[in-house]
PDB file of N, CA and C in Angstrom:
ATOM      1  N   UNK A   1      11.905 -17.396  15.199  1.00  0.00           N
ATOM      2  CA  UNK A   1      10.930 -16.452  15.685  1.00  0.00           C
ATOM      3  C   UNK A   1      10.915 -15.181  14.835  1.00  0.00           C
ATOM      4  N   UNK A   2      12.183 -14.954  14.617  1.00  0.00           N
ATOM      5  CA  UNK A   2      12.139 -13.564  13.312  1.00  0.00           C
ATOM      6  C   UNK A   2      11.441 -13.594  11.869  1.00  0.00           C
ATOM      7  N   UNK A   3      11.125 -14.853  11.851  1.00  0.00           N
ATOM      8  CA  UNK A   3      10.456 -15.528  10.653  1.00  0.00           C
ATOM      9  C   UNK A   3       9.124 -14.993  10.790  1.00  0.00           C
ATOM     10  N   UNK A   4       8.405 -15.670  12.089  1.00  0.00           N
ATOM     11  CA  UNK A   4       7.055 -15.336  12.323  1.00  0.00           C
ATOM     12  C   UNK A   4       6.686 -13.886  12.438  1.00  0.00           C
ATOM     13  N   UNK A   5       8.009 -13.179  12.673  1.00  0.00           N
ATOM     14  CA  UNK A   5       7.419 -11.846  12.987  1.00  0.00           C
ATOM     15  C   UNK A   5       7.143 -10.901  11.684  1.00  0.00           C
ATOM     16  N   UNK A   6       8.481 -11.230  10.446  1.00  0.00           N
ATOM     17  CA  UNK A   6       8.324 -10.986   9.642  1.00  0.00           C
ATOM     18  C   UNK A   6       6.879 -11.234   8.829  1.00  0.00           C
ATOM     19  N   UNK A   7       6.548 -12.660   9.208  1.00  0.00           N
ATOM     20  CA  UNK A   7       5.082 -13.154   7.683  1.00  0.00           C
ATOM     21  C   UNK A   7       4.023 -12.460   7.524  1.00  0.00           C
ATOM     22  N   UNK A   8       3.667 -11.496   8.260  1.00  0.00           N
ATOM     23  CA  UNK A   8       2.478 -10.417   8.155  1.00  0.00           C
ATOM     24  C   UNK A   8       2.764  -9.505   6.696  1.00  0.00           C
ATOM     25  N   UNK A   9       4.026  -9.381   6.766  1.00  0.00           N
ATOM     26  CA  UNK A   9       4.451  -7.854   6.231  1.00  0.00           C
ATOM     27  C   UNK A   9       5.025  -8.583   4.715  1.00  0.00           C
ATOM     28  N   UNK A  10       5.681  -9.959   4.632  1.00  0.00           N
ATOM     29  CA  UNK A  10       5.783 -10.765   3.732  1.00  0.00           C
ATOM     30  C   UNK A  10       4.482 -11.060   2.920  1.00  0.00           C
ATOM     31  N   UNK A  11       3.713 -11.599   3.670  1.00  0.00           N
ATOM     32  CA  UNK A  11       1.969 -11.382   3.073  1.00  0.00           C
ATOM     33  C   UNK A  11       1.718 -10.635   2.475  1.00  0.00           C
ATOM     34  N   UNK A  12       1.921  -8.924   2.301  1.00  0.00           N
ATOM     35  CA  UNK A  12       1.290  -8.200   2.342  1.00  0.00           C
ATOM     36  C   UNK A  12       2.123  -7.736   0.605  1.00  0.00           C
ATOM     37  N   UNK A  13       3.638  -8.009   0.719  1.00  0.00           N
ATOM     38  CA  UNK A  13       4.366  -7.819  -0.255  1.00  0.00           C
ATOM     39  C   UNK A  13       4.213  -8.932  -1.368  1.00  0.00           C
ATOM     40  N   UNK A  14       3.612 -10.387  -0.709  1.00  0.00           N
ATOM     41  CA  UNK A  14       3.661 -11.471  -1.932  1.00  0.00           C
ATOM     42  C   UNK A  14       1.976 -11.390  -2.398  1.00  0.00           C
ATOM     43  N   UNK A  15       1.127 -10.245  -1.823  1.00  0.00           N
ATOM     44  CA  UNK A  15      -0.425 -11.140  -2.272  1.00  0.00           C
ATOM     45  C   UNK A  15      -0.385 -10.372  -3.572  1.00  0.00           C
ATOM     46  N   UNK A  16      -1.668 -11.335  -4.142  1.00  0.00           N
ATOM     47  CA  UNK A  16      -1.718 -10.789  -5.752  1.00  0.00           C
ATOM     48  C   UNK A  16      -2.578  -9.158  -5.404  1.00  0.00           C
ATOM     49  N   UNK A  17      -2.548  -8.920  -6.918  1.00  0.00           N
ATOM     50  CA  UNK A  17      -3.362  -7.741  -6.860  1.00  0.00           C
ATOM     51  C   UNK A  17      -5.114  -7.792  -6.481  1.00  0.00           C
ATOM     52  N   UNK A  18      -5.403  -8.611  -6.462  1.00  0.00           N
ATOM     53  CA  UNK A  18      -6.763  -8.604  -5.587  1.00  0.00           C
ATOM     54  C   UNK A  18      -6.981  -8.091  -4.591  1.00  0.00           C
ATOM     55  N   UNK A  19      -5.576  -8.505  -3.554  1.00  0.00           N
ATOM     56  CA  UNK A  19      -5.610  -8.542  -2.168  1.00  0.00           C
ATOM     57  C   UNK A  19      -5.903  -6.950  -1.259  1.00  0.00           C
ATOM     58  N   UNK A  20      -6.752  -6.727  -0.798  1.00  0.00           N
ATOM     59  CA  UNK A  20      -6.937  -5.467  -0.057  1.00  0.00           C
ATOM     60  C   UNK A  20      -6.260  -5.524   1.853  1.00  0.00           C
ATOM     61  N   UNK A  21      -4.998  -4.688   1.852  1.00  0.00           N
ATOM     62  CA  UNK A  21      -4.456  -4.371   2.945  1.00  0.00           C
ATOM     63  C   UNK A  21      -5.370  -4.123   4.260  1.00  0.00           C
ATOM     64  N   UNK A  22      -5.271  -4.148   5.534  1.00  0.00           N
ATOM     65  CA  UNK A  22      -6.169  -3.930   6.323  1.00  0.00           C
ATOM     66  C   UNK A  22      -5.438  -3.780   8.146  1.00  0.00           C
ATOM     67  N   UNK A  23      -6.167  -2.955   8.812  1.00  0.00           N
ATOM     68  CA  UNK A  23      -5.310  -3.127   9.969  1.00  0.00           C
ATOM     69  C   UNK A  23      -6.217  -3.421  10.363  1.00  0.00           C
ATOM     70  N   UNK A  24      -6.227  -4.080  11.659  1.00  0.00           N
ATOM     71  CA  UNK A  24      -7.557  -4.592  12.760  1.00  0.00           C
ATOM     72  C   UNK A  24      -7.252  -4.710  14.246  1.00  0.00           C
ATOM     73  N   UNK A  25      -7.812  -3.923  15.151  1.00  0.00           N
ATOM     74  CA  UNK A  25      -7.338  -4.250  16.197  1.00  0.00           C
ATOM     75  C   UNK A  25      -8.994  -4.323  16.981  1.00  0.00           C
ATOM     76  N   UNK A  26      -8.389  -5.496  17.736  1.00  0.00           N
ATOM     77  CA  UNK A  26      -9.605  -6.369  18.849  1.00  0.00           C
ATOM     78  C   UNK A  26      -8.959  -6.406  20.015  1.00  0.00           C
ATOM     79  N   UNK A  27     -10.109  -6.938  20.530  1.00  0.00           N
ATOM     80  CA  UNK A  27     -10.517  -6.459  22.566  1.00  0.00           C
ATOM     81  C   UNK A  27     -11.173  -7.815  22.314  1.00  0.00           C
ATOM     82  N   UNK A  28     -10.928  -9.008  23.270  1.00  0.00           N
ATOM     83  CA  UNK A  28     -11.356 -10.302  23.086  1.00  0.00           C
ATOM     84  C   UNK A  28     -11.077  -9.979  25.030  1.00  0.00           C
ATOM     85  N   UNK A  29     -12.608  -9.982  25.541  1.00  0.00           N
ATOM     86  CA  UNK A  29     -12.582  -9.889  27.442  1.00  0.00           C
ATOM     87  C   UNK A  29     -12.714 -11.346  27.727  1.00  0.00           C
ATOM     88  N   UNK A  30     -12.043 -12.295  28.480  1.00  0.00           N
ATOM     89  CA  UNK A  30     -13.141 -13.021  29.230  1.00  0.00           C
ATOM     90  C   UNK A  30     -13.426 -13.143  30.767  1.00  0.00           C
ATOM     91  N   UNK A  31     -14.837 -13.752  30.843  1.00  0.00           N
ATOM     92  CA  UNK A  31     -15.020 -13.872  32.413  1.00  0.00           C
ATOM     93  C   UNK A  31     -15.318 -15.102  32.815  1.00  0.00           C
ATOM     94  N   UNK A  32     -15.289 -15.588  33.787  1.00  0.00           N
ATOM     95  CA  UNK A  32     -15.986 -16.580  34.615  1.00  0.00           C
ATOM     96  C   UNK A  32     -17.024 -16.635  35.969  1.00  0.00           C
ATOM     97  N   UNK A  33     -18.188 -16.814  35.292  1.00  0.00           N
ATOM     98  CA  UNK A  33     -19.086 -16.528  36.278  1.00  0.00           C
ATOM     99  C   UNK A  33     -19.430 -14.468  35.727  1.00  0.00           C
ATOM    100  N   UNK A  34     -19.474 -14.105  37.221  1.00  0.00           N
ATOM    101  CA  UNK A  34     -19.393 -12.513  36.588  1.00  0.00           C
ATOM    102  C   UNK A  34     -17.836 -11.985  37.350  1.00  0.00           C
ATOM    103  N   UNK A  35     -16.964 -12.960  37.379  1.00  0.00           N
ATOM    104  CA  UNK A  35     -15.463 -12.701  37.545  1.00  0.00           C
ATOM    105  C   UNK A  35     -14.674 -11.937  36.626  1.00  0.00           C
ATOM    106  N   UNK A  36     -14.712 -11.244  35.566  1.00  0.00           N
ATOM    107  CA  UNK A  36     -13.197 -10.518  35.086  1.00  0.00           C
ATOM    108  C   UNK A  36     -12.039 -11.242  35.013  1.00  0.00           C
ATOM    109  N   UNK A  37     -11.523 -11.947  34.080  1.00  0.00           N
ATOM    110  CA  UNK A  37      -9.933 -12.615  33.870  1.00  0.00           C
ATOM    111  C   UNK A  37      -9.158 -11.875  33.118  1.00  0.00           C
ATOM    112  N   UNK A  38      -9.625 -11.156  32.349  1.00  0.00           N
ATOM    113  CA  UNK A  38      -8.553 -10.315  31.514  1.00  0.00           C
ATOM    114  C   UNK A  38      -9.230  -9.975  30.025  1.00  0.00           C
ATOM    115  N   UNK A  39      -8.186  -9.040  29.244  1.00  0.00           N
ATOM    116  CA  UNK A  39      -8.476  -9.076  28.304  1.00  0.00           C
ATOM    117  C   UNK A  39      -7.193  -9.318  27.331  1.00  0.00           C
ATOM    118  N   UNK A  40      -7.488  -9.566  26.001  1.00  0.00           N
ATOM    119  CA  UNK A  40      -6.466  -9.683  24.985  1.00  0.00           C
ATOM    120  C   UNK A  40      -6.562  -8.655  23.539  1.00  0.00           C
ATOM    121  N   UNK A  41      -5.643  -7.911  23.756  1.00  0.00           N
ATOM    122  CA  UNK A  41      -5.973  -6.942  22.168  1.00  0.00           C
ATOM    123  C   UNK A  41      -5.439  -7.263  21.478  1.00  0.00           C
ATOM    124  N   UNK A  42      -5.881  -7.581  19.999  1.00  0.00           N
ATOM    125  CA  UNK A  42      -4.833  -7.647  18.931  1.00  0.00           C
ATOM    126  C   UNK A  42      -4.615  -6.337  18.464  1.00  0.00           C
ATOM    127  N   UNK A  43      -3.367  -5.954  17.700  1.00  0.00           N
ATOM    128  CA  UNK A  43      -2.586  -4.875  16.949  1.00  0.00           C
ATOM    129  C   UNK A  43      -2.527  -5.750  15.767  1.00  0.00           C
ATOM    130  N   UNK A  44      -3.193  -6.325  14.935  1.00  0.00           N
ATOM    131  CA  UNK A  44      -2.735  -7.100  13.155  1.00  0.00           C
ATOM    132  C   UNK A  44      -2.960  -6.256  12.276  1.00  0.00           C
ATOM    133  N   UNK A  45      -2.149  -6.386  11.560  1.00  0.00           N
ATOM    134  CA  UNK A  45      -1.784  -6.166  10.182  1.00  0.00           C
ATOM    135  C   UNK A  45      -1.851  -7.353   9.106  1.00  0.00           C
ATOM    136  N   UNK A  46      -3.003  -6.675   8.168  1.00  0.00           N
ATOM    137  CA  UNK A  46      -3.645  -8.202   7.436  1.00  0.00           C
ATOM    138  C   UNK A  46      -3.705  -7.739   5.827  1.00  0.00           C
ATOM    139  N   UNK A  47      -4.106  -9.007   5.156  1.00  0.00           N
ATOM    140  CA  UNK A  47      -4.513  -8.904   3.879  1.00  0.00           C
ATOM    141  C   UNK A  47      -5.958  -9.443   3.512  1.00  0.00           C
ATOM    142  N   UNK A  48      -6.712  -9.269   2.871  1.00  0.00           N
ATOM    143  CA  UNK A  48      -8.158 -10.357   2.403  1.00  0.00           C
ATOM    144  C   UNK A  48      -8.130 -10.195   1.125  1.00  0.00           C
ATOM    145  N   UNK A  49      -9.273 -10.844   0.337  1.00  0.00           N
ATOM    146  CA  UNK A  49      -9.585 -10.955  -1.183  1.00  0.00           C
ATOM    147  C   UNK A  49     -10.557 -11.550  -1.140  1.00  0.00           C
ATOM    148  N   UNK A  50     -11.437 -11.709  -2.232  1.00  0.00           N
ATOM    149  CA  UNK A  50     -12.199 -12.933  -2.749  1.00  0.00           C
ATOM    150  C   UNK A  50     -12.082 -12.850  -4.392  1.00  0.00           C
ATOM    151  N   UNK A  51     -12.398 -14.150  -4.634  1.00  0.00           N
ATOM    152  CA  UNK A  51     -12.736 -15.086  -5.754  1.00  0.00           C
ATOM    153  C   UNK A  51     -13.733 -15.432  -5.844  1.00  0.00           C
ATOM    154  N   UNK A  52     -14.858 -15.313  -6.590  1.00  0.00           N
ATOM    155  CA  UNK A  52     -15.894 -15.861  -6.953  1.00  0.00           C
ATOM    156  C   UNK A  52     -16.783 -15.887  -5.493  1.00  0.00           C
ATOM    157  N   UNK A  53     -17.016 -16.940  -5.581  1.00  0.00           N
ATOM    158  CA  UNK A  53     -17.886 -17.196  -4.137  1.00  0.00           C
ATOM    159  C   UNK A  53     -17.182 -17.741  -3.156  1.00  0.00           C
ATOM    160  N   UNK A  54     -15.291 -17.347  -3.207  1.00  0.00           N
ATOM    161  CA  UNK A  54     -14.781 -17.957  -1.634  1.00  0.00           C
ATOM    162  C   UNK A  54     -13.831 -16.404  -1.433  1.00  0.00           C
ATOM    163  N   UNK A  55     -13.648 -16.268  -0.155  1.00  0.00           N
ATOM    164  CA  UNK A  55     -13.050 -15.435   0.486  1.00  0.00           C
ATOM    165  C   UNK A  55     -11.818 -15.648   1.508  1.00  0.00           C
ATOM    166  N   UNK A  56     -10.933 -15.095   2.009  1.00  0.00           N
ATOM    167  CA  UNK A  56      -9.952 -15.314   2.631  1.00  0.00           C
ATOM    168  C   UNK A  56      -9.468 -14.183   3.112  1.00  0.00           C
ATOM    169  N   UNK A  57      -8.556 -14.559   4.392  1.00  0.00           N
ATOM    170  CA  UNK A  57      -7.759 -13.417   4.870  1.00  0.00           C
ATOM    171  C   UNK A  57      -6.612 -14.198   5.042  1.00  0.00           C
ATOM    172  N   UNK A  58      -5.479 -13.078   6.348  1.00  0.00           N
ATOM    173  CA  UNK A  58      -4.331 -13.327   6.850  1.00  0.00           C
ATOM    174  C   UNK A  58      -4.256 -11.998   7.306  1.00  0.00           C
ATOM    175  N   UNK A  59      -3.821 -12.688   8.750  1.00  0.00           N
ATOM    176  CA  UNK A  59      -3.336 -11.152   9.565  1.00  0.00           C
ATOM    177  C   UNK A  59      -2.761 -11.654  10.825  1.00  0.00           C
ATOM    178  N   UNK A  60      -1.603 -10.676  10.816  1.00  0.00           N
ATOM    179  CA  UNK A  60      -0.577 -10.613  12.597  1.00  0.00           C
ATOM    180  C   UNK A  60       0.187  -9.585  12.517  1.00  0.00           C
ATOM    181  N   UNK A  61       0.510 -10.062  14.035  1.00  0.00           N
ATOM    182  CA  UNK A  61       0.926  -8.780  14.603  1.00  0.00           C
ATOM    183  C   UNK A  61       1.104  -8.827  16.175  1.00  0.00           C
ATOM    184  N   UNK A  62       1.309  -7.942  17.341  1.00  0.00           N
ATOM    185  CA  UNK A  62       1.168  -7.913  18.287  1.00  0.00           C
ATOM    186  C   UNK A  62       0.012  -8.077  19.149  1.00  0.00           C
ATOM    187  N   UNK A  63       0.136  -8.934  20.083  1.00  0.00           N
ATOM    188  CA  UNK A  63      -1.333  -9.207  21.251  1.00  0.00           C
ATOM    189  C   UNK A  63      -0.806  -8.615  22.296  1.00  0.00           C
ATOM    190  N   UNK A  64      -1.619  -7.905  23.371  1.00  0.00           N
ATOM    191  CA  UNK A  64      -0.884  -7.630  24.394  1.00  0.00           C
ATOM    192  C   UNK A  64      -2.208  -8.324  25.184  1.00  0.00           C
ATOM    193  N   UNK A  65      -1.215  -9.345  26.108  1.00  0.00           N
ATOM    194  CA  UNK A  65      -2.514 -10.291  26.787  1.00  0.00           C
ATOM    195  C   UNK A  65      -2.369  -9.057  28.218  1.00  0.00           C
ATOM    196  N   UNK A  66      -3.547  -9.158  28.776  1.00  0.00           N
ATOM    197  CA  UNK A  66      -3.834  -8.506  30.224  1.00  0.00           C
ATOM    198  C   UNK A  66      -4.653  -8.865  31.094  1.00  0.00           C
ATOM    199  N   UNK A  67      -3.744  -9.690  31.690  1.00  0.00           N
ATOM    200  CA  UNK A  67      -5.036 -10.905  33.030  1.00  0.00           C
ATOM    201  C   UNK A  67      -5.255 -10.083  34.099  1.00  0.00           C
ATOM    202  N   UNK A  68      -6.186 -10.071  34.615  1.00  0.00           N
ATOM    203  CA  UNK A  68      -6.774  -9.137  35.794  1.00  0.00           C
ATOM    204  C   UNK A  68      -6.115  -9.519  37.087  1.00  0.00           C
ATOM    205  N   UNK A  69      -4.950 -10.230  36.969  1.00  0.00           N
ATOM    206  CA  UNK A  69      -4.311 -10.223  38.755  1.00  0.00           C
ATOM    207  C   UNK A  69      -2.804 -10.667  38.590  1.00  0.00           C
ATOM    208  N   UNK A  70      -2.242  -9.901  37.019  1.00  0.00           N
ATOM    209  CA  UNK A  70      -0.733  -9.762  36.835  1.00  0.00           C
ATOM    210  C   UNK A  70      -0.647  -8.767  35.553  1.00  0.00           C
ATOM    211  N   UNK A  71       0.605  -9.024  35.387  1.00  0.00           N
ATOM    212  CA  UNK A  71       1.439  -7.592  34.282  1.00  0.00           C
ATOM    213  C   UNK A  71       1.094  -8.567  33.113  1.00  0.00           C
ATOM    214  N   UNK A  72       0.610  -7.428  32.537  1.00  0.00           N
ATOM    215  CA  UNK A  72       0.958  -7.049  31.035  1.00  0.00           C
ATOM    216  C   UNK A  72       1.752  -7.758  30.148  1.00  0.00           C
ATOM    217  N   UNK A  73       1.676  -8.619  29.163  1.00  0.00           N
ATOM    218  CA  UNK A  73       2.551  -8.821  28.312  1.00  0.00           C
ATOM    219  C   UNK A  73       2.030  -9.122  27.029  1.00  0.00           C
ATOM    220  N   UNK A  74       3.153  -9.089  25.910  1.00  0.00           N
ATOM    221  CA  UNK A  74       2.946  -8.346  24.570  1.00  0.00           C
ATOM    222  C   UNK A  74       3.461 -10.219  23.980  1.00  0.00           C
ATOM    223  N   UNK A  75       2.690 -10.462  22.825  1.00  0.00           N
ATOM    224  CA  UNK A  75       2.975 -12.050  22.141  1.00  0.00           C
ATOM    225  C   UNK A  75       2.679 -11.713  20.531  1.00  0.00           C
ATOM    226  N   UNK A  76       3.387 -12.355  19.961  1.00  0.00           N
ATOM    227  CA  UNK A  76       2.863 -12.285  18.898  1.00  0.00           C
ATOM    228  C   UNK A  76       1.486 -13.836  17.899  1.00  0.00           C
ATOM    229  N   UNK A  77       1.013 -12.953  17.116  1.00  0.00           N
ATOM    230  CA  UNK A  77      -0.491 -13.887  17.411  1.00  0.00           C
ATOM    231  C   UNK A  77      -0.712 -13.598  15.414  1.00  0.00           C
ATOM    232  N   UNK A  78      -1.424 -14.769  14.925  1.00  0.00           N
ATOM    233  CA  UNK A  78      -1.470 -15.110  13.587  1.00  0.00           C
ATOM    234  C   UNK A  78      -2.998 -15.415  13.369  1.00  0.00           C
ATOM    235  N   UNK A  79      -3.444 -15.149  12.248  1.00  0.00           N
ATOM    236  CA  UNK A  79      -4.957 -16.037  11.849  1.00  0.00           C
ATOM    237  C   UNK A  79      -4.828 -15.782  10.443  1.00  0.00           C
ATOM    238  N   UNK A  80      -5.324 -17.293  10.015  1.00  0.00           N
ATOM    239  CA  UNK A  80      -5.880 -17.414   8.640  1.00  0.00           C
ATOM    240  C   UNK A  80      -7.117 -18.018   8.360  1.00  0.00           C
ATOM    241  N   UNK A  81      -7.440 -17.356   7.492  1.00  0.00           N
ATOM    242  CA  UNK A  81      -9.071 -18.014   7.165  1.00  0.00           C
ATOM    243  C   UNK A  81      -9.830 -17.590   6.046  1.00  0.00           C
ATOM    244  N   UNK A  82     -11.086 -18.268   5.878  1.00  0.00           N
ATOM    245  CA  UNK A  82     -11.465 -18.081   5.002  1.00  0.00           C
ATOM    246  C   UNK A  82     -13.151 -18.649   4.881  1.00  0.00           C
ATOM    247  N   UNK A  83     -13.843 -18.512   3.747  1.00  0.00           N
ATOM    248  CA  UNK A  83     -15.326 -19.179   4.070  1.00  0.00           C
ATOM    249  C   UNK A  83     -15.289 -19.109   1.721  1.00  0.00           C
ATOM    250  N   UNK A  84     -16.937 -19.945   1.861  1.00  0.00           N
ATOM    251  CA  UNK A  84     -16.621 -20.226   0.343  1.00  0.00           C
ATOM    252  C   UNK A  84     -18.344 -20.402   0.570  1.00  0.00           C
ATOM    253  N   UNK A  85     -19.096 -19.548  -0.605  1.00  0.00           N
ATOM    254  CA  UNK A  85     -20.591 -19.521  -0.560  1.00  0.00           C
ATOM    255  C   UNK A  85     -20.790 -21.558  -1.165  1.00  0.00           C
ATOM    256  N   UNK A  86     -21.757 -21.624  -0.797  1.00  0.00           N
ATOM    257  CA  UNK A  86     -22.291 -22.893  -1.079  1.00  0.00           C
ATOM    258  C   UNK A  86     -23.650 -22.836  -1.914  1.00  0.00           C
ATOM    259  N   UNK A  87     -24.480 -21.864  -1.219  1.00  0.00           N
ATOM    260  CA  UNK A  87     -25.643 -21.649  -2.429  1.00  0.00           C
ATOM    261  C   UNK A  87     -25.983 -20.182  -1.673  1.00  0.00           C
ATOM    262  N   UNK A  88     -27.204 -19.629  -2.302  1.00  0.00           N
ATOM    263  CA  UNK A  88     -27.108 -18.003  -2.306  1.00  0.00           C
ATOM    264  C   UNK A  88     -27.108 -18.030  -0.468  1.00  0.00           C
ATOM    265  N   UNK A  89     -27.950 -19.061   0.142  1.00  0.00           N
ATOM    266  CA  UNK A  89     -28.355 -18.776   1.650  1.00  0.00           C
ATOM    267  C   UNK A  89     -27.117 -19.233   2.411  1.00  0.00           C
ATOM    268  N   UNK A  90     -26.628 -20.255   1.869  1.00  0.00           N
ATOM    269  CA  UNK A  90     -25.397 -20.860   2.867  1.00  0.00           C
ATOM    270  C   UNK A  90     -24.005 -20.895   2.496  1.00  0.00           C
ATOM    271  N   UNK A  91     -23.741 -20.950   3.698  1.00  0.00           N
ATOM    272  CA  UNK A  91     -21.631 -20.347   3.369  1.00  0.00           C
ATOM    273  C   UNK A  91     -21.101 -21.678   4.127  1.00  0.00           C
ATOM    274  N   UNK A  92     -19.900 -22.329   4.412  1.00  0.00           N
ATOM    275  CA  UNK A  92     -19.613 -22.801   4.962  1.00  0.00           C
ATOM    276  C   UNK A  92     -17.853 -21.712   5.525  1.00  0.00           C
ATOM    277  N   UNK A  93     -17.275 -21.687   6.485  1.00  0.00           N
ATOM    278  CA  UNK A  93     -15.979 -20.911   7.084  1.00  0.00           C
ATOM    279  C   UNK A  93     -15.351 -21.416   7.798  1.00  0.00           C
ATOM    280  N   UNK A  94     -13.738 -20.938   8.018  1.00  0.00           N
ATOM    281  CA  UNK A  94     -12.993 -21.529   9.082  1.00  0.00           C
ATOM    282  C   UNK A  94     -11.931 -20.800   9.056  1.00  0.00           C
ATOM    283  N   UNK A  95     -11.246 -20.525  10.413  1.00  0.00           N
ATOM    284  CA  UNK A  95      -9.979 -20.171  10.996  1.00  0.00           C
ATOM    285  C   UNK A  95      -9.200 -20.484  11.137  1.00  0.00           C
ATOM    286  N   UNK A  96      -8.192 -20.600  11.325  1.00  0.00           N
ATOM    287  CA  UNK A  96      -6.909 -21.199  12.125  1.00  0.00           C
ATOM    288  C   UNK A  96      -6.171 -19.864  12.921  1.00  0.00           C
ATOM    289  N   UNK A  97      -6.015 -20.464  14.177  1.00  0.00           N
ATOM    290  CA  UNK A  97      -5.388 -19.530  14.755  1.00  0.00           C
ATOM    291  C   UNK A  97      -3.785 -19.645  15.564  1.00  0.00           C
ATOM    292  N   UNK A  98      -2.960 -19.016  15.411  1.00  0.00           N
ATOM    293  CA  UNK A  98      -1.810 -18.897  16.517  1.00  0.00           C
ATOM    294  C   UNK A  98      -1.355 -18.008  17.388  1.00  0.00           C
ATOM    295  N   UNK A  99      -0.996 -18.498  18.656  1.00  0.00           N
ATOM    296  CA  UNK A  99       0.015 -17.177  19.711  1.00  0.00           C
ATOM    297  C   UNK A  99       1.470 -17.842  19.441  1.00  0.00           C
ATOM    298  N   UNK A 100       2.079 -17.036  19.804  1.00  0.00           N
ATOM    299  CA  UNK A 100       3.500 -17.767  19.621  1.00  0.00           C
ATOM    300  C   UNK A 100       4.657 -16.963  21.282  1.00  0.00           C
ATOM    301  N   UNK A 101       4.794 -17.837  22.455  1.00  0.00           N
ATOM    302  CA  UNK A 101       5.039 -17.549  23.469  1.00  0.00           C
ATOM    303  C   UNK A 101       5.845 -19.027  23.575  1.00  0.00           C
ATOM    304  N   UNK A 102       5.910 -18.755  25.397  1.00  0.00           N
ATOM    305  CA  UNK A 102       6.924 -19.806  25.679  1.00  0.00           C
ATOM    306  C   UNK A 102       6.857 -20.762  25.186  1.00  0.00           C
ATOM    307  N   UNK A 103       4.921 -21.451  24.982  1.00  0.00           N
ATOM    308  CA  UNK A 103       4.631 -22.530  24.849  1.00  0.00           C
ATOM    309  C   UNK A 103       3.693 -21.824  23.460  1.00  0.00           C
ATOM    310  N   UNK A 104       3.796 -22.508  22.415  1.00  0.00           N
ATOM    311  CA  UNK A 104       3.224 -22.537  21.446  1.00  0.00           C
ATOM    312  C   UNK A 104       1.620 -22.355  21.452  1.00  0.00           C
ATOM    313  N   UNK A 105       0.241 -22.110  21.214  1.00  0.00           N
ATOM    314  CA  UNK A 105      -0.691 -22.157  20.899  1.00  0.00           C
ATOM    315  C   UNK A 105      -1.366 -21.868  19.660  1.00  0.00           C
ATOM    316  N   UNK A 106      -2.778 -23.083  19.483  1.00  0.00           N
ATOM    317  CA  UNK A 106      -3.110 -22.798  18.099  1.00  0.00           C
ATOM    318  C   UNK A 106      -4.099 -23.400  18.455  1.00  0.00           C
ATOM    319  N   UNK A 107      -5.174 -22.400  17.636  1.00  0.00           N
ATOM    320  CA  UNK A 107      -6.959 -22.829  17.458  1.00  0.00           C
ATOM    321  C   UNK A 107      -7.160 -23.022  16.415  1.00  0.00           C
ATOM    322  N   UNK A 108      -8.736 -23.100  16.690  1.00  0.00           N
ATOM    323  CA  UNK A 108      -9.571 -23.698  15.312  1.00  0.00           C
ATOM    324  C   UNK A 108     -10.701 -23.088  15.410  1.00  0.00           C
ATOM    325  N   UNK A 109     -11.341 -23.035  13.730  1.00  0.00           N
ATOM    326  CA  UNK A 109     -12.710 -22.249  13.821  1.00  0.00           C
ATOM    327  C   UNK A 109     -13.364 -22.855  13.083  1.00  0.00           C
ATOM    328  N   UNK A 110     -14.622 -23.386  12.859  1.00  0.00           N
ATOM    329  CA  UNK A 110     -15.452 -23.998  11.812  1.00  0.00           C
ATOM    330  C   UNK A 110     -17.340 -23.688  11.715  1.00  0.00           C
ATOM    331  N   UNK A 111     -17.042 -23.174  10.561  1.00  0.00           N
ATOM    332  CA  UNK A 111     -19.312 -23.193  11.312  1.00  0.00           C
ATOM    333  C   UNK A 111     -19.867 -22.946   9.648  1.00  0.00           C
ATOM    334  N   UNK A 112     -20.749 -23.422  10.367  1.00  0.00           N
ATOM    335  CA  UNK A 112     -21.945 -22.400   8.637  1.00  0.00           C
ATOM    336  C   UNK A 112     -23.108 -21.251   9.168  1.00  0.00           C
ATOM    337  N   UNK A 113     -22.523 -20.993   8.276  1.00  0.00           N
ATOM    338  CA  UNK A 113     -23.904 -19.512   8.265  1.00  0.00           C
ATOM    339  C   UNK A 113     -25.093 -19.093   7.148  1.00  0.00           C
ATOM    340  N   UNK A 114     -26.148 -19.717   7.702  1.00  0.00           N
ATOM    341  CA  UNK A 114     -27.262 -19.463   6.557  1.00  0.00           C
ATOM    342  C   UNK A 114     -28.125 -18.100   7.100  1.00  0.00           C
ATOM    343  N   UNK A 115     -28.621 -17.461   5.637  1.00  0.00           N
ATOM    344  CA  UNK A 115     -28.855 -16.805   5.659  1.00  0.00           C
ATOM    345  C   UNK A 115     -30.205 -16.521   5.276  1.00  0.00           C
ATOM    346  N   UNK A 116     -31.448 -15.619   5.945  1.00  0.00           N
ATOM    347  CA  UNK A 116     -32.449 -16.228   5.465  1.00  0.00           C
ATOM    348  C   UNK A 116     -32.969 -14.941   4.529  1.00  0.00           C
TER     349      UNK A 116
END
């Protein structure tokens, strides 16, 4: 686990000189119905770059999840990603995501975005 906590800050010391440093913090609410469940903030600490016509990041750091009918707690949470132009209008992109708690979690992101 000291591993994961470290790789943000490891990132940040191994990227090439391209790489532009970045902090980011998000508010991700959700609801059900017009119910309120909580929200999740990230605290990351990231890197990005691009090459030609593809782009990339990396960033973590602290989440503090906050469900609307218990306490507070703090996880640590990862994303990598990236997208790569395809022609001037269309991109194709994708994520990967992690929390890292009792029980492990990890997403996925995939889409295209044309542009008109």
């Amino acid at each position: 686990m000291k591993f994961l906590a470290i790789l943000p800050a490891a990132a940040l010391l191994a990227a090439p000189a391209f790489a532009a440093p970045y902090v980011n913090v998000e508010a991700n609410s959700g609801f059900t119905g017009s119910d309120y469940t909580g929200t999740s903030t990230d605290f990351h600490v990231g890197v990005d770059g691009s090459e030609g016509a593809a782009s990339w990041y990396l960033q973590g750091g602290p989440t503090v999840v906050s469900p609307d009918d218990g306490a507070a707690e703090t996880i640590l949470t990862a994303k990598v990603g990236g997208g790569v132009g395809v022609t001037e209008a269309l991109s194709v992109y994708g994520e990967i995501s992690a929390a890292f708690d009792d029980v492990n979690s990890y997403g996925t992101k995939a889409g295209l975005k044309y542009r008109f």
